[in-house]
Protein backbone atom coordinates (compact mmCIF):
# COMPACT_ATOMS: atom_id res chain seq x y z
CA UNK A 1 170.42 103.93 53.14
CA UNK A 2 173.74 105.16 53.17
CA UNK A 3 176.59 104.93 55.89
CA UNK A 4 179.09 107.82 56.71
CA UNK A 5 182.28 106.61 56.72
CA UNK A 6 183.90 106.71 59.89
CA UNK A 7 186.88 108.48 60.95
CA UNK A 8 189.94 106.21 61.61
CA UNK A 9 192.22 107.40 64.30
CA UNK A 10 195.94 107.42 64.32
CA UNK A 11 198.43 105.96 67.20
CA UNK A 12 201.31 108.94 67.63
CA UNK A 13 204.52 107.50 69.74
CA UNK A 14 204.74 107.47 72.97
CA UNK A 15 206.87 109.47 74.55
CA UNK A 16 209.48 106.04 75.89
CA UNK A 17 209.28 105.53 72.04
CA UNK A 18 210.56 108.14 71.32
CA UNK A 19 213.11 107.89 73.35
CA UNK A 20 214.49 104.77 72.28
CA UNK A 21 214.85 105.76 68.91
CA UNK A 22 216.96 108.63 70.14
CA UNK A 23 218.88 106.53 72.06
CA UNK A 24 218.52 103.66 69.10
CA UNK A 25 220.08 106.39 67.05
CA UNK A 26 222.98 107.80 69.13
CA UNK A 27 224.06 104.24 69.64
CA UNK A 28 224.94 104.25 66.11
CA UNK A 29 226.63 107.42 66.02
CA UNK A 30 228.76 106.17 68.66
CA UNK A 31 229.59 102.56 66.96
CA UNK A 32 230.18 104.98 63.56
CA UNK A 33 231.98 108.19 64.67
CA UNK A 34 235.11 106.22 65.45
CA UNK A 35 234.99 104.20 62.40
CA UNK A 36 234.55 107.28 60.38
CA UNK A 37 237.28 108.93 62.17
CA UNK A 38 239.82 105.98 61.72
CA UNK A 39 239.40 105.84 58.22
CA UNK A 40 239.60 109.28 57.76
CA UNK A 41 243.53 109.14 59.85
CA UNK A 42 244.30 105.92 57.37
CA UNK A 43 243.53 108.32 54.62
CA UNK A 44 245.72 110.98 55.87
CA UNK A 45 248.27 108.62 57.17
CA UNK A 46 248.32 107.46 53.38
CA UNK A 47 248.48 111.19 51.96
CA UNK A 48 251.75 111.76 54.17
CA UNK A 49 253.52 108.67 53.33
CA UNK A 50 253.29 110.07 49.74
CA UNK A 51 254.16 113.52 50.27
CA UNK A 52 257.18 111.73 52.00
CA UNK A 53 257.61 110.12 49.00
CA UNK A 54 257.44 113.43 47.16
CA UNK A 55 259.82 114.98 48.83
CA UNK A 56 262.34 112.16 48.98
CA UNK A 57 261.95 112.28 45.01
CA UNK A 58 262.79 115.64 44.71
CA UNK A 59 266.47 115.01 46.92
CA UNK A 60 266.92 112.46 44.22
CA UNK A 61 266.22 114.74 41.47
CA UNK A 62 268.87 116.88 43.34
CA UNK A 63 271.03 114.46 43.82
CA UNK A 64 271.02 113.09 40.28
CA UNK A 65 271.42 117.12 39.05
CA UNK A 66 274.36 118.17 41.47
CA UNK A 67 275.80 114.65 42.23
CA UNK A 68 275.10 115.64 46.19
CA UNK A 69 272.22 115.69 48.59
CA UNK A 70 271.77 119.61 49.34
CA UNK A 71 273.12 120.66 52.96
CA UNK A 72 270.46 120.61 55.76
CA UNK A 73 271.67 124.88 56.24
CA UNK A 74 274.19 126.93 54.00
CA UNK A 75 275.42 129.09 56.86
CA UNK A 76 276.48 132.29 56.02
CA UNK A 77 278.47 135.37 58.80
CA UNK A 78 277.53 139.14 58.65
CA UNK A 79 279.04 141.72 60.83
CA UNK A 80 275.48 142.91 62.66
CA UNK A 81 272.84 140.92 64.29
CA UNK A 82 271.87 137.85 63.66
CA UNK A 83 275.18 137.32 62.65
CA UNK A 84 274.63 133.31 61.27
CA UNK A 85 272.29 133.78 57.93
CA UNK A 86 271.71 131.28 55.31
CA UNK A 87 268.70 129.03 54.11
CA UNK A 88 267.69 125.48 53.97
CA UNK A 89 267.35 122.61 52.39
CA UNK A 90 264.26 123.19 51.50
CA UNK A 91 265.03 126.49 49.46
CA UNK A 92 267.12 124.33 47.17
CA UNK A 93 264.38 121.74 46.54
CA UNK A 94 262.04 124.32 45.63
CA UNK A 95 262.31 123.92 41.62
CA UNK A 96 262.23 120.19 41.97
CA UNK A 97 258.54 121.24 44.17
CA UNK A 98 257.19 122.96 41.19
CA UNK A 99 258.02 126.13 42.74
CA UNK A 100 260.91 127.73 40.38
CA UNK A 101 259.28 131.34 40.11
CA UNK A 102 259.99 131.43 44.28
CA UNK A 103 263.23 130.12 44.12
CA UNK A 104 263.64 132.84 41.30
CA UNK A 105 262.51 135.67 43.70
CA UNK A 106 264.95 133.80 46.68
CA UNK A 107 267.56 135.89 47.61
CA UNK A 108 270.49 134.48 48.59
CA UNK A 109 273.08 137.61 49.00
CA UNK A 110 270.62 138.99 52.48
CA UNK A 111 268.66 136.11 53.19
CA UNK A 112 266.90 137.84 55.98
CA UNK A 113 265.59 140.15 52.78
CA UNK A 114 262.80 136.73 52.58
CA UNK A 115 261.73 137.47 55.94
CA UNK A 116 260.77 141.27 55.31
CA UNK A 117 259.57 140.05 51.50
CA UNK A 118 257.32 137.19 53.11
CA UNK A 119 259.11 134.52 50.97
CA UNK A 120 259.57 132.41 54.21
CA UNK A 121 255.74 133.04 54.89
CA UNK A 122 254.70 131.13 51.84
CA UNK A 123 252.88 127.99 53.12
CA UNK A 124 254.15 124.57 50.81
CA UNK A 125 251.17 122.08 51.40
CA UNK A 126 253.69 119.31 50.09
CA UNK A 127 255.52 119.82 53.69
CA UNK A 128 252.39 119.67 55.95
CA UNK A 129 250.94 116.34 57.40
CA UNK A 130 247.42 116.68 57.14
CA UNK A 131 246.95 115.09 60.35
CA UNK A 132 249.00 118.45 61.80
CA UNK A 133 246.87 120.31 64.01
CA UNK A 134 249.63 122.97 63.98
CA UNK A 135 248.19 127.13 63.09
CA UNK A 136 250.26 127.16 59.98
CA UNK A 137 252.18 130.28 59.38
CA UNK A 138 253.67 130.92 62.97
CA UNK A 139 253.68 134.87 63.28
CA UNK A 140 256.90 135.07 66.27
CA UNK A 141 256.10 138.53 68.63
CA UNK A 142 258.30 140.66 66.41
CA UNK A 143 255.51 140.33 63.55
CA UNK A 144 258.03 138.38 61.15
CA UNK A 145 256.09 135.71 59.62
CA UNK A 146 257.30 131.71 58.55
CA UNK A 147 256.05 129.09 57.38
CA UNK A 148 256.16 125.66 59.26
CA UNK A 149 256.86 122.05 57.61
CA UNK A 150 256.21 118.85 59.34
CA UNK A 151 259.27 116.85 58.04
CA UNK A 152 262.69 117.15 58.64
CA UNK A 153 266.28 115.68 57.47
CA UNK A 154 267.68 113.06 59.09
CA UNK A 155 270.42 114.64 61.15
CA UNK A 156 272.20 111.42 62.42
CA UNK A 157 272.81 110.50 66.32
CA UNK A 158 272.23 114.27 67.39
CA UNK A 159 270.75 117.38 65.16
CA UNK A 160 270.69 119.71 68.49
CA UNK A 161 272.61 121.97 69.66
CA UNK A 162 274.55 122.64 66.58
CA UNK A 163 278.07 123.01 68.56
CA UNK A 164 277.22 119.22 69.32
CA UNK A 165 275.91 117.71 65.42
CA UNK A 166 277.27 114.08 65.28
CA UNK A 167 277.35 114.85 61.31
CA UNK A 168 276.91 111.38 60.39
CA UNK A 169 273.24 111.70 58.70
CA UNK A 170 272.25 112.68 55.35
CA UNK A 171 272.17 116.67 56.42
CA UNK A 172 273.97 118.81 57.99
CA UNK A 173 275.48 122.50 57.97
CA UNK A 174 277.86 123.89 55.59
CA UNK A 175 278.61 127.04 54.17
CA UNK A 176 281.41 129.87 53.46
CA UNK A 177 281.36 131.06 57.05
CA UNK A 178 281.18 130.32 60.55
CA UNK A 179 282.90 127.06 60.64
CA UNK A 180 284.17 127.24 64.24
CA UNK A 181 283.69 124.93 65.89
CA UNK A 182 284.47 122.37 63.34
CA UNK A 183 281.66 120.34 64.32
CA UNK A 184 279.28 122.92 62.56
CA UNK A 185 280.90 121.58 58.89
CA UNK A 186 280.08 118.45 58.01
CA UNK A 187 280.39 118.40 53.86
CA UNK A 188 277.78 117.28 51.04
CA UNK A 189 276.85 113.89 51.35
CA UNK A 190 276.48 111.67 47.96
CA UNK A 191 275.06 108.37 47.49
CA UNK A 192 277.86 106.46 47.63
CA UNK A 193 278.82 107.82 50.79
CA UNK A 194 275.30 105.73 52.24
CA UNK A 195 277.91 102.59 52.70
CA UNK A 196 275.58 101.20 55.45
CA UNK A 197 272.65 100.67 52.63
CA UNK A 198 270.26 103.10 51.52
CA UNK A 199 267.44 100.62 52.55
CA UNK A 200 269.41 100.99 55.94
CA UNK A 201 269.23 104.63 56.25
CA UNK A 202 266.78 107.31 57.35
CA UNK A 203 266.11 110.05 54.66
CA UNK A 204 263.41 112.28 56.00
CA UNK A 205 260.56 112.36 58.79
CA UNK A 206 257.88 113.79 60.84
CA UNK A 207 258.04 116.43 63.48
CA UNK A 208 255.34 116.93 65.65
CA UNK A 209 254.76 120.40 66.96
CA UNK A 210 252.30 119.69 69.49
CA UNK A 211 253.48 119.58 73.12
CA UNK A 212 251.54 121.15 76.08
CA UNK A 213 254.31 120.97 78.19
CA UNK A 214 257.06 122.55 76.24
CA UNK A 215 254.21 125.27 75.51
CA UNK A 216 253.75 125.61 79.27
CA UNK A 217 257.31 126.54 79.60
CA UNK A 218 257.45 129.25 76.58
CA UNK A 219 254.18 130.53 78.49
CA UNK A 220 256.36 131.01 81.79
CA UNK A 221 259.61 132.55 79.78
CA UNK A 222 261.37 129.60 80.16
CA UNK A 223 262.62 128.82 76.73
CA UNK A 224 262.71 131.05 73.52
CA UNK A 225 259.78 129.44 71.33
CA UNK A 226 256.71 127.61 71.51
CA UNK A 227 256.97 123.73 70.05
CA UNK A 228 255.06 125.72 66.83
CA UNK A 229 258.08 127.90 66.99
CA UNK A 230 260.28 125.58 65.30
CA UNK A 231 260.19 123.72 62.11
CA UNK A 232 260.46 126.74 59.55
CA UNK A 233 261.25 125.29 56.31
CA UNK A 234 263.27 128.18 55.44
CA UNK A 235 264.49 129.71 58.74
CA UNK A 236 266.90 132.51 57.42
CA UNK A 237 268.84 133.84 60.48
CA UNK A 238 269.86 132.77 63.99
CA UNK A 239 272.33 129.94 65.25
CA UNK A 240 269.11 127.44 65.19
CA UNK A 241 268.53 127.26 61.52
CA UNK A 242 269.72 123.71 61.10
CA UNK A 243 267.33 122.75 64.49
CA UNK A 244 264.32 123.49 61.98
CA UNK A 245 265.60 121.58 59.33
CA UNK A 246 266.91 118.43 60.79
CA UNK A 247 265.94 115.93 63.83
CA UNK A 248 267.77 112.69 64.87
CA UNK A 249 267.63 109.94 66.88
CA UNK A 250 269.23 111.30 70.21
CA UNK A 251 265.58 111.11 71.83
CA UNK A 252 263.21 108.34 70.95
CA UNK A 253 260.22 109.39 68.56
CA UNK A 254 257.48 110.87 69.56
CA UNK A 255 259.17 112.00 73.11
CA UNK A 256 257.73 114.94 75.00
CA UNK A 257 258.53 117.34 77.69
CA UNK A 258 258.11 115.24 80.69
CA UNK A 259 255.53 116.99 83.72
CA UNK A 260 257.44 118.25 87.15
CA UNK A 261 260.16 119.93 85.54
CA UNK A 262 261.34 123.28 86.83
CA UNK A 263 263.23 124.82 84.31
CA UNK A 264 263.66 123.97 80.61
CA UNK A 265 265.80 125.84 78.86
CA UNK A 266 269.08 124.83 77.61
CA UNK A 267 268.41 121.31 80.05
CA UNK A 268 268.56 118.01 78.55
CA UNK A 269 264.91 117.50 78.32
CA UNK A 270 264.94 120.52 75.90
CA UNK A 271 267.90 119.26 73.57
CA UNK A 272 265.93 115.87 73.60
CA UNK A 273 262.47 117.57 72.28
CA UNK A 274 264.28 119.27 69.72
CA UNK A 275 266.09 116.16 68.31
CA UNK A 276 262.96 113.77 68.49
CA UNK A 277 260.92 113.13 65.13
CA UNK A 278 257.79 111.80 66.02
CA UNK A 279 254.39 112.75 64.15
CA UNK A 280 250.28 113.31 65.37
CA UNK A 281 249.60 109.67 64.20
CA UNK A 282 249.39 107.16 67.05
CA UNK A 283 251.87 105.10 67.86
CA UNK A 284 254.95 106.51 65.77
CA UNK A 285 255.69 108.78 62.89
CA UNK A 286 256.24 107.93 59.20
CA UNK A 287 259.93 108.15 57.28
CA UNK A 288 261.36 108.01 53.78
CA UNK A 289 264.40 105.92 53.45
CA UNK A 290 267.31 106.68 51.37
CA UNK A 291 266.12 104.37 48.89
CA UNK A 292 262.88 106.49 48.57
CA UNK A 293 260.93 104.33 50.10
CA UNK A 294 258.54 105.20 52.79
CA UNK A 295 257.44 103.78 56.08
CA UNK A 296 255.73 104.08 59.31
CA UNK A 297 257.83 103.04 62.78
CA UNK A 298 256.83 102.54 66.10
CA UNK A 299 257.86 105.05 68.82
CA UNK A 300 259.09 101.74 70.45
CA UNK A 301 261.29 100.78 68.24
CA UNK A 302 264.56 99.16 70.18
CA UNK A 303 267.15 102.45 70.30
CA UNK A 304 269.78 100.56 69.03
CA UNK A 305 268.51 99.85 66.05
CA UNK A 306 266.84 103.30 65.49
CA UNK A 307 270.25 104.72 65.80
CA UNK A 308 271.36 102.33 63.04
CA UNK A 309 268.99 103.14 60.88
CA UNK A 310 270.06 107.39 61.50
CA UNK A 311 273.95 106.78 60.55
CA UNK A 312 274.72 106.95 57.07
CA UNK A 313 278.16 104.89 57.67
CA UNK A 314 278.19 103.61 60.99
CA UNK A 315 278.63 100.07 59.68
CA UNK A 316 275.96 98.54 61.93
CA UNK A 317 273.62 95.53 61.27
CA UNK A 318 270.47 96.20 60.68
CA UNK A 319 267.65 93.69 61.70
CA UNK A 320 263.66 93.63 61.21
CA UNK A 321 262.66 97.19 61.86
């Protein structure tokens, strides 16, 4: 005789089993998320450093070509509105980027022709930190269109506003016109006028275009741009051109608008923001050196030093930086 086999039956979970594996689970995510996301900032930290590098190349290349760093702004007058026209630094780099057919196209007779042509519109990913959250182009209210970068010359001891440039960094403005006052003409600068080392001297670095406060304040009508409003890397008219091209080590990097102020334009705290490097990576911002070397520094880095490090000839000693 036979025997049916019998049926077995099968345990499900229980519903506080369930639950722990959930939990179980998003424990892990938790522990992981922030390890994924700080490797993922080392590997952009790493991708900037050599698109610092890249760039710091191409000023050699320059350099070696022309026997001169190219100005930070060629400043050019015209009798109407904006009267101060030119280009940057960047525009003279741009065959040493790989980009000769838009330096072809550049023109340098009307240079606010590139704004209506949408050459200053043309995004370079070589001048963008990928850890930049910034909306790259920046379309300003009159529907003209440019182009951001996140790094900028090293303007010296001061880079804003230009009637005050200290002149002694690697870039400044120069040009056929507008000269007056003097302090807007600075000259070329060549290698051998780095006397204080060009392991000693700031080259390029990071600008970082977010700040809620300064935002707050262009949101109000208080100043004339959001922070995303500056940093073209080919600004082509307006008195300002060589803020977007240059920063310096008036303010300390990565300084922000502080909270409680009432006004903002044209105070100190405005001409401080506008002269501070500083970068979306904690704790500092990354620089090339003259040398073409490249580096991260600390936002609290002693002032003195960081000062040092922005004069080409200042004839300072330099410690452990």
């Amino acid at each position: 005789m036979t025997t049916m086999p019998q049926a077995t039956s099968r345990r499900a979970f229980t519903l506080i089993e369930l639950l722990v594996v959930i939990a179980i689970i998003a424990i892990l995510i938790a522990l992981l998320l922030p390890a994924v996301q700080q490797a993922r900032e080392a590997a952009r930290r790493t991708q900037c450093k050599n698109q610092l590098k890249q760039i710091a190349l191409a000023l050699h290349n320059y350099e070696s070509t022309h026997m001169c760093f190219p100005p930070g702004q060629i400043r050019m007058g015209f009798p109407t509105q904006p009267r101060v026209r030119g280009w940057g630094m960047y525009v003279q780099l741009l065959p040493y980027f790989e980009q000769g057919p838009l330096y072809d196209r550049w023109d340098f007779a009307n240079p606010l022709a590139n704004e209506t042509d949408g050459r200053t519109a043309t995004v370079l990913p070589v001048l963008i930190c990928p850890s930049s959250t910034v909306i790259n182009p920046y379309v300003r209210p009159s529907g003209v269109i440019y182009a951001l970068t996140s790094y900028g010359g090293n303007g010296g001891t001061k880079s804003h506003p230009p009637s005050e440039l200290s002149g002694d960094g690697m870039f400044s403005s120069t040009g056929p016109q507008i000269t007056t006052p003097p302090t807007l003409q600075h000259g070329l600068v060549r290698f051998r006028d780095v006397t204080d080392g060009t392991t000693n001297t700031l080259l390029l670095g990071e600008r970082n275009h977010h700040d809620p406060v300064y935002d707050s304040f262009y949101a109000s009508g208080n100043t004339s741009n959001p922070m995303r409003g500056w940093g073209y890397w080919a600004p082509a008219g307006g008195n300002f051109g060589l803020t977007d091209i240059t920063m310096s080590s008036f303010a300390p990097i990565n300084y922000q608008v502080p909270t409680g102020l009432t006004a903002l334009n044209g105070t100190p705290e405005e001409t401080l923001r506008l002269c501070s490097f500083g970068s979306q990576h904690t704790g500092g911002a990354q620089f090339a050196l003259v040398d073409g070397s490249a580096r991260f520094i600390s936002e609290n880095i002693d002032m003195n030093t960081y000062r040092s490090l922005s004069t080409r000839g200042g004839g300072e000693v330099v410690g452990e930086f």
